[in-house]
C-alpha atoms as a PDB file:
ATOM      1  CA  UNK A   1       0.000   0.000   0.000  1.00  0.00           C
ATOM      2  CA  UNK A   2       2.418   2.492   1.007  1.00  0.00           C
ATOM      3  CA  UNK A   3       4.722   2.008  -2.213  1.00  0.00           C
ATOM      4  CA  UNK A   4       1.480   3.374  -4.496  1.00  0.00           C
ATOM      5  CA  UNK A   5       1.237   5.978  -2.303  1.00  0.00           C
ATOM      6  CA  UNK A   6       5.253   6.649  -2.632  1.00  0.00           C
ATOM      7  CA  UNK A   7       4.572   6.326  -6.666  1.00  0.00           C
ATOM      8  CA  UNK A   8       1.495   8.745  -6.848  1.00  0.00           C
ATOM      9  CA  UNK A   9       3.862  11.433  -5.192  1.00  0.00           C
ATOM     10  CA  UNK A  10       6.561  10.887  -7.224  1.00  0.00           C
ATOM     11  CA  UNK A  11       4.880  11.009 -10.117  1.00  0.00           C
ATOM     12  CA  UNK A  12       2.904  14.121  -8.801  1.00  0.00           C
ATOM     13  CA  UNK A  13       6.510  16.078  -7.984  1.00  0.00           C
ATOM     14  CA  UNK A  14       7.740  14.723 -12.003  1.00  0.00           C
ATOM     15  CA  UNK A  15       4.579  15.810 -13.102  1.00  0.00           C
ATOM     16  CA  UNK A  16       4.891  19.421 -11.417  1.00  0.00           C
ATOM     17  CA  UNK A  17       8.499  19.808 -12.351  1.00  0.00           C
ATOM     18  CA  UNK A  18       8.153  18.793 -15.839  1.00  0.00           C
ATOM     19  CA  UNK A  19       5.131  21.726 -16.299  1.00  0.00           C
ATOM     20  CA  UNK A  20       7.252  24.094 -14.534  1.00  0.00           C
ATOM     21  CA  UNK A  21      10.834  23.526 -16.727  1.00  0.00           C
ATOM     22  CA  UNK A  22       7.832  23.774 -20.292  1.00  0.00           C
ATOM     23  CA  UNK A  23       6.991  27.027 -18.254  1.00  0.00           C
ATOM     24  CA  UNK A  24      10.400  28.232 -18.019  1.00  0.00           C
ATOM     25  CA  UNK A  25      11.287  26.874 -21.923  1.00  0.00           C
ATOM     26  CA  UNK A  26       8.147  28.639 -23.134  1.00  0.00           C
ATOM     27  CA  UNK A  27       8.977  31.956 -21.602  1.00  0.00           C
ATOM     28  CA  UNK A  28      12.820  31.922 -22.333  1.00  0.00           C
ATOM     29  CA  UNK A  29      12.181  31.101 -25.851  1.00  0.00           C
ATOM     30  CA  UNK A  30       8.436  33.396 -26.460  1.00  0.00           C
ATOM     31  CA  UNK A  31       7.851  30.614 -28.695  1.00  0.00           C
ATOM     32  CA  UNK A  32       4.649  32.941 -29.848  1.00  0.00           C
ATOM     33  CA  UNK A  33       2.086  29.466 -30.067  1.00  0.00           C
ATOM     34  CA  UNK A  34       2.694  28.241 -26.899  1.00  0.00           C
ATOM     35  CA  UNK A  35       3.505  31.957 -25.141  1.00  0.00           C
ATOM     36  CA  UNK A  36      -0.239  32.437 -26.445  1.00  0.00           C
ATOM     37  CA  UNK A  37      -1.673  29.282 -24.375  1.00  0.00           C
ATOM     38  CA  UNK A  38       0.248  30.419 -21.495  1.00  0.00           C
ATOM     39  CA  UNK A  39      -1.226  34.057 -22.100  1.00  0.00           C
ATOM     40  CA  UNK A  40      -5.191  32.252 -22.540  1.00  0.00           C
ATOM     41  CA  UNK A  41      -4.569  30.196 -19.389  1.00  0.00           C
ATOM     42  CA  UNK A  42      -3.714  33.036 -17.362  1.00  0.00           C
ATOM     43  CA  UNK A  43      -6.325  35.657 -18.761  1.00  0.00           C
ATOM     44  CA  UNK A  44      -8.848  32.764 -18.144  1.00  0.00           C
ATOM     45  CA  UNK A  45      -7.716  31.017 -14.794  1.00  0.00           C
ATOM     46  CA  UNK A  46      -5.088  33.061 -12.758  1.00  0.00           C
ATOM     47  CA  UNK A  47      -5.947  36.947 -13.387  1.00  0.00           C
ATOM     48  CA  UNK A  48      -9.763  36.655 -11.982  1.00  0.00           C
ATOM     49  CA  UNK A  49      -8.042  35.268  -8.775  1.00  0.00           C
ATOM     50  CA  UNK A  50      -5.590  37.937  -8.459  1.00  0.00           C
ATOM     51  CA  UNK A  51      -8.312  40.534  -9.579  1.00  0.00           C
ATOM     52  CA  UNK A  52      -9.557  40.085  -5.845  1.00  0.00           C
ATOM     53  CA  UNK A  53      -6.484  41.571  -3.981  1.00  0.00           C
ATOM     54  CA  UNK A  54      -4.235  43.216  -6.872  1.00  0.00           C
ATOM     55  CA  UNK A  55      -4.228  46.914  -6.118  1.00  0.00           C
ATOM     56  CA  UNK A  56      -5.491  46.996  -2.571  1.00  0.00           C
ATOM     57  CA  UNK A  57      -3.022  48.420  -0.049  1.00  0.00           C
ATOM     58  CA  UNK A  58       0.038  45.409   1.138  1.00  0.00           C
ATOM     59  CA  UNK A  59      -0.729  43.656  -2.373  1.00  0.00           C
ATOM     60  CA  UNK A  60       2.155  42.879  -4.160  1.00  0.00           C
ATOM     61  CA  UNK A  61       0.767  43.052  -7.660  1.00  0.00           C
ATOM     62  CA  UNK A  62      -0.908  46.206  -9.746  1.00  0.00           C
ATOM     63  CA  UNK A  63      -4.333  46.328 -11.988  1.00  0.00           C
ATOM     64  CA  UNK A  64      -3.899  48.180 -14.721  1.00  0.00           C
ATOM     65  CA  UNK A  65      -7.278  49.657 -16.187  1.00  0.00           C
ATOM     66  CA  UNK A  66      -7.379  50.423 -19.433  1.00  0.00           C
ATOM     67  CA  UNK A  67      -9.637  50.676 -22.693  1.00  0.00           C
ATOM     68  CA  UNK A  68      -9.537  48.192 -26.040  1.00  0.00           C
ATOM     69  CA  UNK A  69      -8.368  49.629 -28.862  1.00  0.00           C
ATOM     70  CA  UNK A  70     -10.904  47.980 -30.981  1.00  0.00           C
ATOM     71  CA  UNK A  71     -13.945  47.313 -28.787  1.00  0.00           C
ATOM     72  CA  UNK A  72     -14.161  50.801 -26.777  1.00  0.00           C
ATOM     73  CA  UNK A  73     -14.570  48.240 -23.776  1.00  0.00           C
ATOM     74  CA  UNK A  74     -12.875  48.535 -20.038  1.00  0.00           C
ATOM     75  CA  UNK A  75     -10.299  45.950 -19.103  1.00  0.00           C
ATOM     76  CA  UNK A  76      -8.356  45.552 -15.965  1.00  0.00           C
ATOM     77  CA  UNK A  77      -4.640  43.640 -15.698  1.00  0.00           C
ATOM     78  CA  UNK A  78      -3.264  42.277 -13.186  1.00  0.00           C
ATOM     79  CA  UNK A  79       0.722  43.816 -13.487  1.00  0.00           C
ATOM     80  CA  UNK A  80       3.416  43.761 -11.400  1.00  0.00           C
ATOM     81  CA  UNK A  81       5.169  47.259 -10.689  1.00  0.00           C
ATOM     82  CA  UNK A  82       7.631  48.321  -9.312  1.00  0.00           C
ATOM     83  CA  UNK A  83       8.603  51.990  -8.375  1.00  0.00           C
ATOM     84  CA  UNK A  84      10.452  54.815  -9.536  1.00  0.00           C
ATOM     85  CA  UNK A  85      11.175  58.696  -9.101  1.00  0.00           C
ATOM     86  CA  UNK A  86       8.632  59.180 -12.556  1.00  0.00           C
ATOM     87  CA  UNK A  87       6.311  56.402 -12.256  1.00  0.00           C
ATOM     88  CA  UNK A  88       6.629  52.312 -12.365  1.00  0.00           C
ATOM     89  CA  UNK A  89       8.621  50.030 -14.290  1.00  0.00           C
ATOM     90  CA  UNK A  90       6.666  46.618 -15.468  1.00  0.00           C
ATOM     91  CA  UNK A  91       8.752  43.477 -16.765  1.00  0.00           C
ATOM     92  CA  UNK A  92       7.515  42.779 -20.046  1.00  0.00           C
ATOM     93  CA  UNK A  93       7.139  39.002 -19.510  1.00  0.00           C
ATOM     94  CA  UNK A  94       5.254  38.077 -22.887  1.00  0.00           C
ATOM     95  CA  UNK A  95       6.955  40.746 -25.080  1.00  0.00           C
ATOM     96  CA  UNK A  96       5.649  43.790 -26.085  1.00  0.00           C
ATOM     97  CA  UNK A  97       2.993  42.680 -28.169  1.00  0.00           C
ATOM     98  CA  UNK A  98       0.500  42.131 -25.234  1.00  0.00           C
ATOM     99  CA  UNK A  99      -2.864  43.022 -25.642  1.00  0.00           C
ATOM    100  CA  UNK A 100      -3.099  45.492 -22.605  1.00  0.00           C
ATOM    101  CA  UNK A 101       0.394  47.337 -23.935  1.00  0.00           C
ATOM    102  CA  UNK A 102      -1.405  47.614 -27.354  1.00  0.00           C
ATOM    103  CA  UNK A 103      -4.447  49.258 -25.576  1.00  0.00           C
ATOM    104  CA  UNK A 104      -2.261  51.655 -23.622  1.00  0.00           C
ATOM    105  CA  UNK A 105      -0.429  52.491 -26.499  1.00  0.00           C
ATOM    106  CA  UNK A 106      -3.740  52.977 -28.273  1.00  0.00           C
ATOM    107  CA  UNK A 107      -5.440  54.943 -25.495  1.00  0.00           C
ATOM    108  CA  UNK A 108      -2.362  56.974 -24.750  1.00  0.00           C
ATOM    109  CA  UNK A 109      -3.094  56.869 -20.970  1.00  0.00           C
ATOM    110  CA  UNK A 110      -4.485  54.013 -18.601  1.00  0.00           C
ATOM    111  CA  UNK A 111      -5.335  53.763 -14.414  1.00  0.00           C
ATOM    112  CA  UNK A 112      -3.045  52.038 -12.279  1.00  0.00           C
ATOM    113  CA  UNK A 113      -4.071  50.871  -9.074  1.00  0.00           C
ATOM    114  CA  UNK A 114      -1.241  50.202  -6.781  1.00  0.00           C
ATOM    115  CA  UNK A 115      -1.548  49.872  -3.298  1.00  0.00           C
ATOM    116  CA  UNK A 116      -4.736  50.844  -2.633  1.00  0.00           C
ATOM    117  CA  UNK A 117      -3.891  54.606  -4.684  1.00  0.00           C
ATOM    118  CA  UNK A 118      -5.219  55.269  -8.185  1.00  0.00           C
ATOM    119  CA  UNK A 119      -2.568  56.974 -10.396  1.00  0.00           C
ATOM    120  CA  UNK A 120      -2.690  58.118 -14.476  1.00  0.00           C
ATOM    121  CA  UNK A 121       0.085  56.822 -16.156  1.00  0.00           C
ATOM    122  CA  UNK A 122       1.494  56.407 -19.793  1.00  0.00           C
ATOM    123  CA  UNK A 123       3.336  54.203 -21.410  1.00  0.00           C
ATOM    124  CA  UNK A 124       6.709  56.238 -21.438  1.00  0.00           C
ATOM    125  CA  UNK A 125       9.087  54.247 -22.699  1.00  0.00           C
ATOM    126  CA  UNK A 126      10.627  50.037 -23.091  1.00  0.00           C
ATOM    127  CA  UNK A 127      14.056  49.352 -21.688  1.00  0.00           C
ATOM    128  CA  UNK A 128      16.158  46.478 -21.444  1.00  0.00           C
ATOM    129  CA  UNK A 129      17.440  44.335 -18.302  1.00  0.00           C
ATOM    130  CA  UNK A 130      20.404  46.766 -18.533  1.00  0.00           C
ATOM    131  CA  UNK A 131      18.902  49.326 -17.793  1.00  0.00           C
ATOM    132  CA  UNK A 132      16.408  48.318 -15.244  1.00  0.00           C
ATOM    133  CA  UNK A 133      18.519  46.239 -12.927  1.00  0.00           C
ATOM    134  CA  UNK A 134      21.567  48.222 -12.156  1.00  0.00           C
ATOM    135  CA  UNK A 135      19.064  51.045 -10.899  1.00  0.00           C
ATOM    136  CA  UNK A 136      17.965  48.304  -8.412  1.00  0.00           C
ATOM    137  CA  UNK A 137      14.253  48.846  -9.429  1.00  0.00           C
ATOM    138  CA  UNK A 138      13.852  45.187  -9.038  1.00  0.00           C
ATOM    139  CA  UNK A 139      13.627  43.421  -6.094  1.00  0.00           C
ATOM    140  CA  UNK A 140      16.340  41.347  -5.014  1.00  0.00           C
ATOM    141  CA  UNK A 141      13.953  37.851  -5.341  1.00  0.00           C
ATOM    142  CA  UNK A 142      12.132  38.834  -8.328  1.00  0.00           C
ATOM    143  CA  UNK A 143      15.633  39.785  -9.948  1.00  0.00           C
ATOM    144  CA  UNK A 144      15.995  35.444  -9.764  1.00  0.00           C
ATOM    145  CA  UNK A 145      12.548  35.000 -11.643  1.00  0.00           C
ATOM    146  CA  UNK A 146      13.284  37.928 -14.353  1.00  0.00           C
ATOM    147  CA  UNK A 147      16.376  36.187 -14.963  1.00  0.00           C
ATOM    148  CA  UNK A 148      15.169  32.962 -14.725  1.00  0.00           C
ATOM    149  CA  UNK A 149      12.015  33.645 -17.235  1.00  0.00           C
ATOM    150  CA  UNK A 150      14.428  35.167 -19.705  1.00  0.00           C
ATOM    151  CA  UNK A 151      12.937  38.634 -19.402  1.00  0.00           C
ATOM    152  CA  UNK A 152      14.855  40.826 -21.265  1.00  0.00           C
ATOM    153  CA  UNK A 153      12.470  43.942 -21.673  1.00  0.00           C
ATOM    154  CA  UNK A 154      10.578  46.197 -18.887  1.00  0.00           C
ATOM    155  CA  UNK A 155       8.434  48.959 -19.531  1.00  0.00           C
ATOM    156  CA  UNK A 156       8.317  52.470 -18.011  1.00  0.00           C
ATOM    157  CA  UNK A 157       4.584  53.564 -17.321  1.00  0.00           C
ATOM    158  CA  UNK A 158       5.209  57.148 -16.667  1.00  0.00           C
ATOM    159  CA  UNK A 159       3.024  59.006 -13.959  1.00  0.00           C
ATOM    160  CA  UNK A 160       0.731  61.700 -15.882  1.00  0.00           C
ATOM    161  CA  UNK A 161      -0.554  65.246 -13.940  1.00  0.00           C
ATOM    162  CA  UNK A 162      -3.799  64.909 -13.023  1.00  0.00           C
ATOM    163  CA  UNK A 163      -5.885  68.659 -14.090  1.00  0.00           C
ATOM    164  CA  UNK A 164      -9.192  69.579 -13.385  1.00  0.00           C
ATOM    165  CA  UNK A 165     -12.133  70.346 -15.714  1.00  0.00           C
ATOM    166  CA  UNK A 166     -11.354  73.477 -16.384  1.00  0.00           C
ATOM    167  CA  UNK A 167      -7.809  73.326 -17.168  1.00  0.00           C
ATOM    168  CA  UNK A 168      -6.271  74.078 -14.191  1.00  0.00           C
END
């Protein structure tokens, strides 16, 4: 009895690993197929969960609001930001060609949520690892998963002044 229990958690842990290392593979490479399953599987399964504490003060990820290009219709993103003197800088972990950097791009402007504060920003600028890292805008223990996800481009959402009505 106990050696099919040993077997079903081996194969469980092989079963786990193996996903994980296609994970890794798929993101390294942005093999554009697969990156797009990974992309569905998240929009679909993961971001509704972290929809319910992204952006709320002590949460460690961001929901980006923003507009479709196409549709006109209001979308929300889970991100995750990190800080600087003009605004936030994102890791780009699908490429640039994500749907919500499109819309941005698109809209000119978005809402970002981050801890519990709503903030205008812009997509300012995309800059490599080079330039992100040596700034120490990363975290020490996401600076592992950047690395180990091959991300190699980060995006600097720019904070935009907030006027009134009439101008002012």
């Amino acid at each position: 009895m106990w050696s099919w229990v040993l077997w079903t958690v081996v194969g469980l842990v092989v079963l786990v690993l193996g996903v994980s290392l296609a994970l890794v593979l798929t993101m390294r490479t942005k093999q554009p197929r697969v990156l797009a399953v990974v992309r569905e599987f998240n929009r679909r399964f993961n971001n509704p969960r972290m929809l319910r504490h992204a952006g709320r003060p002590g949460a460690e990820l961001s929901v980006l609001r923003h507009v479709g290009r196409s549709s006109g219709k209001p979308y929300e993103t889970v991100i995750g930001v990190y800080p600087l003197e003009e605004g936030y800088l994102v890791n780009l972990s699908y490429g640039q060609e994500t749907d919500w950097l499109r819309n941005l791009r698109a809209a000119g402007t978005a809402e970002l949520v981050v801890d519990g504060q709503t903030h205008q920003v812009s997509a300012a600028r995309v800059v490599g690892r080079a330039e992100a890292a040596p700034h120490h805008h990363l975290f020490p223990g996401h600076t592992f998963f950047v690395r180990l996800l091959g991300v190699t481009e980060f995006l600097v959402l720019q904070r935009v002044p907030v006027t009134s009505s009439d101008g002012r």
